[in-house]
N, C-alpha and C. Protein backbone atom coordinates (compact mmCIF):
# COMPACT_ATOMS: atom_id res chain seq x y z
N UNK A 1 16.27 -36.94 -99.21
CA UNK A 1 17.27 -36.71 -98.19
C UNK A 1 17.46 -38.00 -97.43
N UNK A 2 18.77 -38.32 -97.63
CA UNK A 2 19.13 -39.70 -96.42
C UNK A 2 18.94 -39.55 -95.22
N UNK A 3 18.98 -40.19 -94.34
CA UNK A 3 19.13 -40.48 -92.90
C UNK A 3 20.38 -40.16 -92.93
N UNK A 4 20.90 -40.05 -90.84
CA UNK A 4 22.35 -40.64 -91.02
C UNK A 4 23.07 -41.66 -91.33
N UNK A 5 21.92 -42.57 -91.79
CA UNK A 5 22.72 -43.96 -91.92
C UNK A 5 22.86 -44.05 -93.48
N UNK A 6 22.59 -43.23 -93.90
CA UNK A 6 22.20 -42.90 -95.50
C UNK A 6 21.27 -44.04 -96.16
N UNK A 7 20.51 -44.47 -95.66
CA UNK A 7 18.88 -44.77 -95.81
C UNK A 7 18.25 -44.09 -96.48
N UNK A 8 17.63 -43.92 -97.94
CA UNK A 8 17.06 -42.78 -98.17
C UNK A 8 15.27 -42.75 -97.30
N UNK A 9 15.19 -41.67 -97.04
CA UNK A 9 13.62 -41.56 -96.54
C UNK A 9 12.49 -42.02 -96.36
N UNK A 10 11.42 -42.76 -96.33
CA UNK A 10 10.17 -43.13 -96.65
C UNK A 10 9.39 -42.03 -96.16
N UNK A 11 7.90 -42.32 -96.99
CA UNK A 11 6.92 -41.38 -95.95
C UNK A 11 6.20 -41.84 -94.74
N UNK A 12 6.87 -43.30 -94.61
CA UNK A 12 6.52 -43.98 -93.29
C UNK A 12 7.00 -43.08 -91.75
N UNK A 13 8.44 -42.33 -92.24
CA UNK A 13 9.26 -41.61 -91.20
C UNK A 13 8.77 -41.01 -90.44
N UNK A 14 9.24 -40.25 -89.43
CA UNK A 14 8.67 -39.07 -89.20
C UNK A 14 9.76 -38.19 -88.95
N UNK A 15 9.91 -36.98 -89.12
CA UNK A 15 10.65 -36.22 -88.81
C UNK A 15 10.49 -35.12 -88.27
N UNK A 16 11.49 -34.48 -87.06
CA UNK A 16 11.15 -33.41 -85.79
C UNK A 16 11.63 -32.39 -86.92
N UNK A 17 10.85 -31.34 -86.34
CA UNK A 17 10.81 -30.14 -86.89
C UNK A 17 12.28 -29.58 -87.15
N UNK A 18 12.89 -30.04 -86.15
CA UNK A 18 14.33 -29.19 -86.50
C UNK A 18 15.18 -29.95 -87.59
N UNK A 19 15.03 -30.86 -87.76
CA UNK A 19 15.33 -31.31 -89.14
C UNK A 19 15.77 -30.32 -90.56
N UNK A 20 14.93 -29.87 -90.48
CA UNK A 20 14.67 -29.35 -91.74
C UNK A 20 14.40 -27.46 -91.32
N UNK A 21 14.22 -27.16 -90.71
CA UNK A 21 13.95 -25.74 -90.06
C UNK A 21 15.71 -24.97 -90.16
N UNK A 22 15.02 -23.50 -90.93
CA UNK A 22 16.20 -22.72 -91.28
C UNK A 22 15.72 -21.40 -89.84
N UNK A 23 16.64 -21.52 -88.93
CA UNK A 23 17.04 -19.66 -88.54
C UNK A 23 17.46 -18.94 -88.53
N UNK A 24 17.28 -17.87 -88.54
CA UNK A 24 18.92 -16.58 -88.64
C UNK A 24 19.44 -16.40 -90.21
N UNK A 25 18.29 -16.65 -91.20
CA UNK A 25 18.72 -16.45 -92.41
C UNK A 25 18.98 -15.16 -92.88
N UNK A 26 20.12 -14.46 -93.28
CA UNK A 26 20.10 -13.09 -93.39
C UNK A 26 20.04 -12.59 -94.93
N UNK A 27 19.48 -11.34 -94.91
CA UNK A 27 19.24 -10.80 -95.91
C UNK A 27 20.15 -8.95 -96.14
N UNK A 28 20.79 -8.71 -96.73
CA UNK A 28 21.18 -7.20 -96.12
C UNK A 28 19.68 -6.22 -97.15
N UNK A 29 19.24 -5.41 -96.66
CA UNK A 29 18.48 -4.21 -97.51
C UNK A 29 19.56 -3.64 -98.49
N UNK A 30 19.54 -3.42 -99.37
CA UNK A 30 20.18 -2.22 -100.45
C UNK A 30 19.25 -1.64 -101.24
N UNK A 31 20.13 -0.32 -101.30
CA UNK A 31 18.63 0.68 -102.10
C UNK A 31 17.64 0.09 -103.36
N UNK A 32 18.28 -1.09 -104.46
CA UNK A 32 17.90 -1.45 -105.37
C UNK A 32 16.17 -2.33 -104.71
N UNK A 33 16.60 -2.31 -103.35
CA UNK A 33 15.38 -3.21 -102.59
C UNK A 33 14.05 -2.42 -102.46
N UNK A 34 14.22 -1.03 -102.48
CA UNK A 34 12.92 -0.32 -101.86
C UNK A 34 12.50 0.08 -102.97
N UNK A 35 11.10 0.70 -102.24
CA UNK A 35 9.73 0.79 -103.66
C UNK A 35 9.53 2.54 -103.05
N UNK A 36 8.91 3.39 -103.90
CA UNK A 36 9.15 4.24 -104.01
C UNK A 36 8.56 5.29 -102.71
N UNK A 37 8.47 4.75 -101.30
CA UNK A 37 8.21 5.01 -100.20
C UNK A 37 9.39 4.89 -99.28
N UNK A 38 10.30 4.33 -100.18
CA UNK A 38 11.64 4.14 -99.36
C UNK A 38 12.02 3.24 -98.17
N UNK A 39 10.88 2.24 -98.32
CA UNK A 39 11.15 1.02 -97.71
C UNK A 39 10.89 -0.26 -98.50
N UNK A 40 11.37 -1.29 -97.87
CA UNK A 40 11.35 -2.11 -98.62
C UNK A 40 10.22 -3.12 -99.37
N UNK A 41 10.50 -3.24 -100.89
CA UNK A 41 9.52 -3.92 -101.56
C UNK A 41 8.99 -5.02 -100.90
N UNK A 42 7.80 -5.34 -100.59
CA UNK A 42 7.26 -6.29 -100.15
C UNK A 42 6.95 -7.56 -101.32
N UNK A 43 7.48 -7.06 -102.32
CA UNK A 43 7.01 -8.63 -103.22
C UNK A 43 8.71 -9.43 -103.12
N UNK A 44 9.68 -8.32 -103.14
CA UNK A 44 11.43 -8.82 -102.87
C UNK A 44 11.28 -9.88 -101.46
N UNK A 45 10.35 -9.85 -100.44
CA UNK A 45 10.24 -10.20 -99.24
C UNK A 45 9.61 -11.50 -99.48
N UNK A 46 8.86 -11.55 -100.36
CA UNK A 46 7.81 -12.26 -100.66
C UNK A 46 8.63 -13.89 -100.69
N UNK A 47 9.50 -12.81 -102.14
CA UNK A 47 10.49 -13.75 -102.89
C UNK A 47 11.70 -14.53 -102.36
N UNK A 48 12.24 -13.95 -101.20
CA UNK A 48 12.83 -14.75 -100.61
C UNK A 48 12.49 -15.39 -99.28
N UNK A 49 11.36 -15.18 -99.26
CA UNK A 49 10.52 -16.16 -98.23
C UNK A 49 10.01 -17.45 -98.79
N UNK A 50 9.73 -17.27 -100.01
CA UNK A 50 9.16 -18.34 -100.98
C UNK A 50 10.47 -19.56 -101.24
N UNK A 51 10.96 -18.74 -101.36
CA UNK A 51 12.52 -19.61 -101.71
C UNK A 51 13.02 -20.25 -100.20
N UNK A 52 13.36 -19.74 -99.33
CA UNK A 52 13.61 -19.90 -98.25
C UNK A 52 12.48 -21.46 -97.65
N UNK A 53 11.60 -21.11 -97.96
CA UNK A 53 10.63 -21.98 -97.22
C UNK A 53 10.36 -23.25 -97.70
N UNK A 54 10.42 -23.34 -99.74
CA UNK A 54 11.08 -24.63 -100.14
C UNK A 54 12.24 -24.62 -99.94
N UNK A 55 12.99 -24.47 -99.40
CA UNK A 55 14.05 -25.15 -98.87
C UNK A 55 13.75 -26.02 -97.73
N UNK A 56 13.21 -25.53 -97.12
CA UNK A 56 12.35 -26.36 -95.87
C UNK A 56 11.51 -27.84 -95.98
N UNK A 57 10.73 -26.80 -97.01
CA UNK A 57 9.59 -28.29 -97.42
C UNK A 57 10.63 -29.45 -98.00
N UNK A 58 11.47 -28.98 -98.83
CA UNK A 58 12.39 -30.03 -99.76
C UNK A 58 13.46 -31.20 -98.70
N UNK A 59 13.64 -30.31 -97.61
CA UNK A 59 14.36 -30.79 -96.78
C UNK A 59 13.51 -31.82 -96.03
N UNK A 60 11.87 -31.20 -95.49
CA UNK A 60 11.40 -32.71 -94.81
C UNK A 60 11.04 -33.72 -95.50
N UNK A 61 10.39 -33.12 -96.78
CA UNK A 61 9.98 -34.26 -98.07
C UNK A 61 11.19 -35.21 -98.54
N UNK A 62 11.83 -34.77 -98.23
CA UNK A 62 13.43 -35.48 -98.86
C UNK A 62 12.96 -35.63 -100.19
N UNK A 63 12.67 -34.66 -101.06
CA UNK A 63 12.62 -34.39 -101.93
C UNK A 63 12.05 -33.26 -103.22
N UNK A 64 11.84 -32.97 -104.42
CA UNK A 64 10.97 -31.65 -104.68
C UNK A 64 9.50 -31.54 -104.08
N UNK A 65 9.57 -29.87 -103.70
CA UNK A 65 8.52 -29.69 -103.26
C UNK A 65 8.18 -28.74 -104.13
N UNK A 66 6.88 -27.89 -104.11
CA UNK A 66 6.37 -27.00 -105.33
C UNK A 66 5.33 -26.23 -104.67
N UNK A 67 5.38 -25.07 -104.29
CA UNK A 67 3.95 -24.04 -103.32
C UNK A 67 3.40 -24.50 -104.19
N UNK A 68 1.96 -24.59 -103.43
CA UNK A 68 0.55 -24.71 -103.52
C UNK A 68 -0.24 -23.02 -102.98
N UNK A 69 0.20 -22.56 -102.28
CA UNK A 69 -0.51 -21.48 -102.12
C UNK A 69 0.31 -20.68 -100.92
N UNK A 70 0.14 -19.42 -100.84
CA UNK A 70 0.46 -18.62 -99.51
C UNK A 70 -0.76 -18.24 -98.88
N UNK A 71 -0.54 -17.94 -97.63
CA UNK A 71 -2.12 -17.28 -97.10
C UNK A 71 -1.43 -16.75 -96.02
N UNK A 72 -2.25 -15.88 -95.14
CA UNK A 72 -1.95 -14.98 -94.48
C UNK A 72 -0.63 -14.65 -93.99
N UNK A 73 -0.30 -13.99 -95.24
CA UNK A 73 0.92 -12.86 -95.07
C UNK A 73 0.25 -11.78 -94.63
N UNK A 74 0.95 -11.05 -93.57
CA UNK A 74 0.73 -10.32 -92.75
C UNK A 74 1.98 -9.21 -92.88
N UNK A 75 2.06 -8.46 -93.51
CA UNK A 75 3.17 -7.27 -93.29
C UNK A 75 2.85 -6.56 -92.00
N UNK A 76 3.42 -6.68 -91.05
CA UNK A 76 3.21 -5.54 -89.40
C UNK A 76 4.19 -4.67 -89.54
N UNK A 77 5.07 -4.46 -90.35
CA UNK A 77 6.01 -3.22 -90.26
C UNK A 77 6.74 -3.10 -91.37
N UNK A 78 7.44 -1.82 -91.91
CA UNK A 78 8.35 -1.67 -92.99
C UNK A 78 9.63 -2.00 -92.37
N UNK A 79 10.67 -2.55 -93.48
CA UNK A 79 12.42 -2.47 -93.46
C UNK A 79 12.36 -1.62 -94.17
N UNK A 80 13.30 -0.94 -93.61
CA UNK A 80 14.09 0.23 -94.02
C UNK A 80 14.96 0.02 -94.83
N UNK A 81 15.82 0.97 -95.90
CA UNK A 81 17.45 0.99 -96.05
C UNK A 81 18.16 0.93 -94.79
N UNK A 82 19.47 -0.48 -95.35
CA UNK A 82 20.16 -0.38 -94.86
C UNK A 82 19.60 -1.59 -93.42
N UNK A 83 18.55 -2.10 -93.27
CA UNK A 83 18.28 -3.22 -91.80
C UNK A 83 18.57 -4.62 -93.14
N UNK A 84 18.91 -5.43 -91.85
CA UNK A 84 18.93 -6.43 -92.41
C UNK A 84 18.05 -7.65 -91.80
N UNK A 85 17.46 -8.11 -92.97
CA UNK A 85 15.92 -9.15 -92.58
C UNK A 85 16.55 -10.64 -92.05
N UNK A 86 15.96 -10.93 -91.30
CA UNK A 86 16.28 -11.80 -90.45
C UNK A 86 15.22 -13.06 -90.73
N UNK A 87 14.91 -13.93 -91.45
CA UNK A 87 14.17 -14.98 -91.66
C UNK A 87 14.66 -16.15 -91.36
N UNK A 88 13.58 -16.77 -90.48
CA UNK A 88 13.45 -17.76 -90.08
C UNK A 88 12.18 -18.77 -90.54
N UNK A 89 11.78 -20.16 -90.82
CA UNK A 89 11.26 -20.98 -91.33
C UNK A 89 11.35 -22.27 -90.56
N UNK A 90 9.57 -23.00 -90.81
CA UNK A 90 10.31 -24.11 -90.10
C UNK A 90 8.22 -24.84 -90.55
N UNK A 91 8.79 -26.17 -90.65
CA UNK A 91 7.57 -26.64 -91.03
C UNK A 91 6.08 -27.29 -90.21
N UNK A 92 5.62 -26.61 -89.67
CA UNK A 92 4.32 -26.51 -89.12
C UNK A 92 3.51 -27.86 -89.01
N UNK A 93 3.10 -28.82 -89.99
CA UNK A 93 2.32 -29.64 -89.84
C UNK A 93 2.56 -30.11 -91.59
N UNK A 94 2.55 -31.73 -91.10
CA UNK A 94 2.90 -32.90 -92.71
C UNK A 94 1.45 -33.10 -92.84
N UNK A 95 0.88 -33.36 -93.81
CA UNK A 95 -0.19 -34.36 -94.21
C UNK A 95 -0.01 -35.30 -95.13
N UNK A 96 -0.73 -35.69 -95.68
CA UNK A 96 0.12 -36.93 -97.08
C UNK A 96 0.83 -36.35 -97.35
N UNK A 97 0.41 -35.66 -98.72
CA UNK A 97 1.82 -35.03 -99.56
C UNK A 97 1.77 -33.64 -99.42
N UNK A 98 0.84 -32.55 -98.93
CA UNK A 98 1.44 -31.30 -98.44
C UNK A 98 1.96 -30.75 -97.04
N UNK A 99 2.65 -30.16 -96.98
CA UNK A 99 3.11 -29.34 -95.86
C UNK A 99 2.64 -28.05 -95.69
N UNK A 100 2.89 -27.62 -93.88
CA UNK A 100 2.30 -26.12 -94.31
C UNK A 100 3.74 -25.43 -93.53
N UNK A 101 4.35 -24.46 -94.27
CA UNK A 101 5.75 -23.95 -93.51
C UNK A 101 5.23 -22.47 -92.80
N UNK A 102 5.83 -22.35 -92.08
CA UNK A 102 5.72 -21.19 -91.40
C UNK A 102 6.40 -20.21 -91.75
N UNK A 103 6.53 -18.75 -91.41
CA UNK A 103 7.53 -17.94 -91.82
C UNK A 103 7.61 -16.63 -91.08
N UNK A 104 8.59 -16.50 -90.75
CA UNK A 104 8.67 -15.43 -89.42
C UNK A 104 9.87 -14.21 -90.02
N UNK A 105 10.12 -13.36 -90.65
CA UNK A 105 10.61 -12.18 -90.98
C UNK A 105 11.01 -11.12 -89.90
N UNK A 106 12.23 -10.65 -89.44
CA UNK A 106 12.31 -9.85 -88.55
C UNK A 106 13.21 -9.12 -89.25
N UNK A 107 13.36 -7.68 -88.68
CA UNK A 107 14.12 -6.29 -89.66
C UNK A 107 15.25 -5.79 -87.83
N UNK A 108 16.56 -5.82 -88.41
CA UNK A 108 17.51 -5.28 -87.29
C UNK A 108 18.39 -4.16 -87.96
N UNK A 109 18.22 -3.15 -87.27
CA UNK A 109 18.85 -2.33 -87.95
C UNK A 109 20.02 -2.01 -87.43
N UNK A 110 21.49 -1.48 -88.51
CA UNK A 110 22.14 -1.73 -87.61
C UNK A 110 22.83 -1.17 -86.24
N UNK A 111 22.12 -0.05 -85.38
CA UNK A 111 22.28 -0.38 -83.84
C UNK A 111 21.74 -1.69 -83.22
N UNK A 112 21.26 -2.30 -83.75
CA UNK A 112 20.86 -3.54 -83.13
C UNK A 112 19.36 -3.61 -82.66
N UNK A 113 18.35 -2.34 -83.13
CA UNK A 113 17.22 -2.53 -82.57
C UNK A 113 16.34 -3.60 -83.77
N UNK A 114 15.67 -4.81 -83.20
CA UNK A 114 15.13 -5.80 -84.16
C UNK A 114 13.54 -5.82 -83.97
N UNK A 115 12.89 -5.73 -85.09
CA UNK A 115 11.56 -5.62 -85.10
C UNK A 115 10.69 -6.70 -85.87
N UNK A 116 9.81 -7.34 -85.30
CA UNK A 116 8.84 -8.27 -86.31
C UNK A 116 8.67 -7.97 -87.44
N UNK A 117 8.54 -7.94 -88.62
CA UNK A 117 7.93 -7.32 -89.61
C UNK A 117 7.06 -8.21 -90.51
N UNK A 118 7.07 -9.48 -90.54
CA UNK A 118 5.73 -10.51 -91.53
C UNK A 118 6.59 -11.90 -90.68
N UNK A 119 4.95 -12.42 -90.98
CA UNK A 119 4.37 -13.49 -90.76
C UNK A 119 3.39 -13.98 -91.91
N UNK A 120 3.75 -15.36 -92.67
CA UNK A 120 2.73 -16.15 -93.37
C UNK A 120 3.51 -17.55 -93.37
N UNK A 121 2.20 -18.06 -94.16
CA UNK A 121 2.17 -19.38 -93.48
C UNK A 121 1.78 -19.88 -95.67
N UNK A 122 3.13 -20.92 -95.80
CA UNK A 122 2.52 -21.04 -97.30
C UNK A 122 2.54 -22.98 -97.46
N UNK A 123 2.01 -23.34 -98.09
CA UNK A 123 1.54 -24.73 -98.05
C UNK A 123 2.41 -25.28 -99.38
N UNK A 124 2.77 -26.26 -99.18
CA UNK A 124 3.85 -26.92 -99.93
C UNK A 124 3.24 -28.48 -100.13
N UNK A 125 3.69 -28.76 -101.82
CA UNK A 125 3.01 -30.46 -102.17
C UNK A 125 4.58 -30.71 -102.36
N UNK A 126 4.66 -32.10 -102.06
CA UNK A 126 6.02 -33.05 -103.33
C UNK A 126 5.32 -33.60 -103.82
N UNK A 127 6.24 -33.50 -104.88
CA UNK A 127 5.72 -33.98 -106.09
C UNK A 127 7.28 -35.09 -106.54
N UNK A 128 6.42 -35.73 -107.58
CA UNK A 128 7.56 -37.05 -107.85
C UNK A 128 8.33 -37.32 -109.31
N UNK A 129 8.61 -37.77 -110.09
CA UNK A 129 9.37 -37.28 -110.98
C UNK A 129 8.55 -36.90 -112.59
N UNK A 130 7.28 -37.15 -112.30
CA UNK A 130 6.33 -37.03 -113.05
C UNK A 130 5.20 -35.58 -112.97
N UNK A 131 5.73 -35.12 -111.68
CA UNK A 131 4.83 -33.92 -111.31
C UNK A 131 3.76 -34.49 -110.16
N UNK A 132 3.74 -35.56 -110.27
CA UNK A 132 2.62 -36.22 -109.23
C UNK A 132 2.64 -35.93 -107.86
N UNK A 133 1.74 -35.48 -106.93
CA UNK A 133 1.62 -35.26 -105.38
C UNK A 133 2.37 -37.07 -104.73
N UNK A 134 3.05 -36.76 -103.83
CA UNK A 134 4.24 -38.31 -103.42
C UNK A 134 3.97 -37.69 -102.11
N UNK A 135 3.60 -39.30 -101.05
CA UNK A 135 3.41 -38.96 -99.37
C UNK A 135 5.07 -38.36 -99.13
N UNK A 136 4.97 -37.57 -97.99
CA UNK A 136 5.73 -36.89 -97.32
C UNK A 136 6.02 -37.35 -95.72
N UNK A 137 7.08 -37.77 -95.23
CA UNK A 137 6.73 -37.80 -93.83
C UNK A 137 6.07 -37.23 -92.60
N UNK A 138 5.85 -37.82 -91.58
CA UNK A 138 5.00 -37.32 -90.68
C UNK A 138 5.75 -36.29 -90.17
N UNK A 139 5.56 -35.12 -89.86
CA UNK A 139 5.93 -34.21 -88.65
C UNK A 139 5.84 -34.74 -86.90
N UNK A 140 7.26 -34.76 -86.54
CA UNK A 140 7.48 -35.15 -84.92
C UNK A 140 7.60 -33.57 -84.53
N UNK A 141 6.46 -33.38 -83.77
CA UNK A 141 6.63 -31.67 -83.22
C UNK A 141 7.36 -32.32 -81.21
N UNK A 142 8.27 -31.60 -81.08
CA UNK A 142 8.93 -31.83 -79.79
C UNK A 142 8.74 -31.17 -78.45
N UNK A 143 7.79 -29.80 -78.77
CA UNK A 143 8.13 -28.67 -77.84
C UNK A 143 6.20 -28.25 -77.91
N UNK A 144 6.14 -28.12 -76.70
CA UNK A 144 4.95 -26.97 -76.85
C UNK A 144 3.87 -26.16 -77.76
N UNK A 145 5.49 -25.37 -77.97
CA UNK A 145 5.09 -24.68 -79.31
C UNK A 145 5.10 -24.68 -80.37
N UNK A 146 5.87 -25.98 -80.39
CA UNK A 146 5.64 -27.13 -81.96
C UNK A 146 4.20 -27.47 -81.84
N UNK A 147 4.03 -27.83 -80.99
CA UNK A 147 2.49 -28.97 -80.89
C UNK A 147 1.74 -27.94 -81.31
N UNK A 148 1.61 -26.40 -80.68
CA UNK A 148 0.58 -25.18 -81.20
C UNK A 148 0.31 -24.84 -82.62
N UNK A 149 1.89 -25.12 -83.12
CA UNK A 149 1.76 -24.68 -84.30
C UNK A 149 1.06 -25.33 -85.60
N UNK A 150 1.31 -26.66 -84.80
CA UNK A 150 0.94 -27.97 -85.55
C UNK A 150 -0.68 -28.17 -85.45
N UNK A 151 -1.22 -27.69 -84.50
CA UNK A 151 -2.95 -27.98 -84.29
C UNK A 151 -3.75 -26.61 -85.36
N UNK A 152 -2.48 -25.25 -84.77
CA UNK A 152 -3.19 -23.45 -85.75
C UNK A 152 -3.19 -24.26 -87.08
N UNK A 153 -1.68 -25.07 -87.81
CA UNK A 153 -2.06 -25.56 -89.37
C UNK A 153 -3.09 -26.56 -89.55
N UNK A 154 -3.48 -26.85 -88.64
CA UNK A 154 -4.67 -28.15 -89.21
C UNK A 154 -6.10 -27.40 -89.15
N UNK A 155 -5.95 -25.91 -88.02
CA UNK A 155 -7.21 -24.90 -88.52
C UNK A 155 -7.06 -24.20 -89.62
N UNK A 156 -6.04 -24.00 -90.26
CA UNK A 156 -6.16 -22.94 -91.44
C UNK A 156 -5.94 -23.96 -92.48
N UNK A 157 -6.10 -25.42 -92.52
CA UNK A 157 -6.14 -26.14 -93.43
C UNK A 157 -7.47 -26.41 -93.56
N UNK A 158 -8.30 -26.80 -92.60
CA UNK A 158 -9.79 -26.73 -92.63
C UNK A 158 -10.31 -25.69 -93.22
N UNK A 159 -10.23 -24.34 -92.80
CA UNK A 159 -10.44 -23.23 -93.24
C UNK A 159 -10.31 -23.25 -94.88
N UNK A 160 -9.10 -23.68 -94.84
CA UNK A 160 -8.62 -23.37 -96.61
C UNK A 160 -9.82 -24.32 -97.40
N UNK A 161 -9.90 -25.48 -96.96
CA UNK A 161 -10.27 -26.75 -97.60
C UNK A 161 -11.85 -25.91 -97.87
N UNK A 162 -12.27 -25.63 -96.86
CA UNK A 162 -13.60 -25.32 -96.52
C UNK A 162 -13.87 -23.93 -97.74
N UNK A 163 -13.22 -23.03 -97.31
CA UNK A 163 -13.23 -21.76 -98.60
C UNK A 163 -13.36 -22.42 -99.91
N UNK A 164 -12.51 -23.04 -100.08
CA UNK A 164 -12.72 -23.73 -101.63
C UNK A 164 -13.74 -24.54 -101.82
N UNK A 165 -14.03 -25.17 -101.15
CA UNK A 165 -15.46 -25.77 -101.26
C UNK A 165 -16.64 -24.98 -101.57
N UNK A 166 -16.58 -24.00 -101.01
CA UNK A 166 -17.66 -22.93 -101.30
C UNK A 166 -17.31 -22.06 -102.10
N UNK A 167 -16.21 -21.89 -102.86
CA UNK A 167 -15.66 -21.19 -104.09
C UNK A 167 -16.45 -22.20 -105.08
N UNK A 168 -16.15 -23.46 -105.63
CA UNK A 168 -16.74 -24.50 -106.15
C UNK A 168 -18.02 -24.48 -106.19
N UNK A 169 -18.58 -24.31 -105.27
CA UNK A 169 -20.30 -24.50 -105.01
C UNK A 169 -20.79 -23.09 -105.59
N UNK A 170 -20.14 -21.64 -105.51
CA UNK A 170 -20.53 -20.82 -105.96
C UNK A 170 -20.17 -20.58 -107.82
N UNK A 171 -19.26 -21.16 -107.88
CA UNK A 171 -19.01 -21.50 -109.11
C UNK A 171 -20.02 -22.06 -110.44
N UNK A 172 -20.34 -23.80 -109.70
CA UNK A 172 -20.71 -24.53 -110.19
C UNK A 172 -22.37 -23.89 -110.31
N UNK A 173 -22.80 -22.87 -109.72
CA UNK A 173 -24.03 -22.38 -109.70
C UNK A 173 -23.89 -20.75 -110.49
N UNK A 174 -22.64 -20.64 -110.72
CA UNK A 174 -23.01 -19.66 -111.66
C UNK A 174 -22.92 -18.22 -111.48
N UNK A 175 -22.97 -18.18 -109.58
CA UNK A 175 -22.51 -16.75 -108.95
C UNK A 175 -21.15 -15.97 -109.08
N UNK A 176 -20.33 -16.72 -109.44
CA UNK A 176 -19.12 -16.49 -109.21
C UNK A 176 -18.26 -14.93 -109.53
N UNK A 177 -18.42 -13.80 -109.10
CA UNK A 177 -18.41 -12.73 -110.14
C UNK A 177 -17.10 -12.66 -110.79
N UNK A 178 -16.11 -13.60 -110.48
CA UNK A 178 -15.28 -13.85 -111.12
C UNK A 178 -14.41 -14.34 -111.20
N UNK A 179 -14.02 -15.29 -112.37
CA UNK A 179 -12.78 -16.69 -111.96
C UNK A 179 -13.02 -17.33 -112.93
């Protein structure tokens, strides 16, 4: 992605969150959407959160990005037939070459009453024309609650880093009951 000056990018840059941050992305429910409880499929949710959110990563990387993983998706409520999902995205914290995007899902039905319904947080690499991990620019967080969001991804990156480490160690010893 260029600058305005049409500069293309470095990972020297940095770029503010709103850059690249999608809100108010709409989705309508139709019956083909729900699972046999009569609300909506949560893997359909999944799927356009996934999509939605490289769009994000691709946008700060100024270039392909490729999930690396999701983690705490949180479903707090069903959509119904007939609400329409309201997703919003926006990228949390750069490191070299991964990102971690955020993802905020809300269900409005249409009188207008709007409800939270998921929250996860999925981690994004660029990669370069070879498949290779390529630095990414820095994240400029502007607000408060940029800066919050930006310190929670550098705990659930520890966290992550840390789990796998001890996935490995249980591995390499043989406990593993399965993998």
């Amino acid at each position: 992605m260029a600058d305005p000056t049409g500069a293309p990018a470095t990972p020297t840059d940095s770029r503010p969150v709103s850059a690249s941050a999608v809100t108010d992305q709409v989705y309508w429910v139709f019956p083909n959407d729900l699972n046999a409880n009569d609300t909506v499929f949560g893997g359909m949710i999944m799927a356009q959160m996934d999509r939605l959110c490289a769009v994000v990563a691709c946008r700060h990387a100024g270039g392909v990005c490729v999930t690396a993983s999701v983690d705490a998706v949180h479903f707090l409520a069903p959509a119904k037939r007939g609400d329409v999902l309201i997703f919003a995205a926006s990228v949390n914290k750069a490191w070299r070459s991964s990102m971690e995007v955020g993802c905020r899902v809300d269900a409005q039905a249409l009188d207008g009453e709007r409800r939270h319904i998921l929250s996860a947080y999925l981690t994004f690499v660029a990669v370069d024309d070879a498949g290779k991990p390529r630095p990414v620019p820095a994240l400029l967080a502007e607000t408060d609650e940029q800066r919050r969001r930006c310190a929670e991804a550098d705990l659930r990156r520890s966290q992550r880093l840390r789990h796998a480490e001890e996935l490995q160690q249980l591995r390499t010893r043989g406990q593993s009951p399965a993998g």
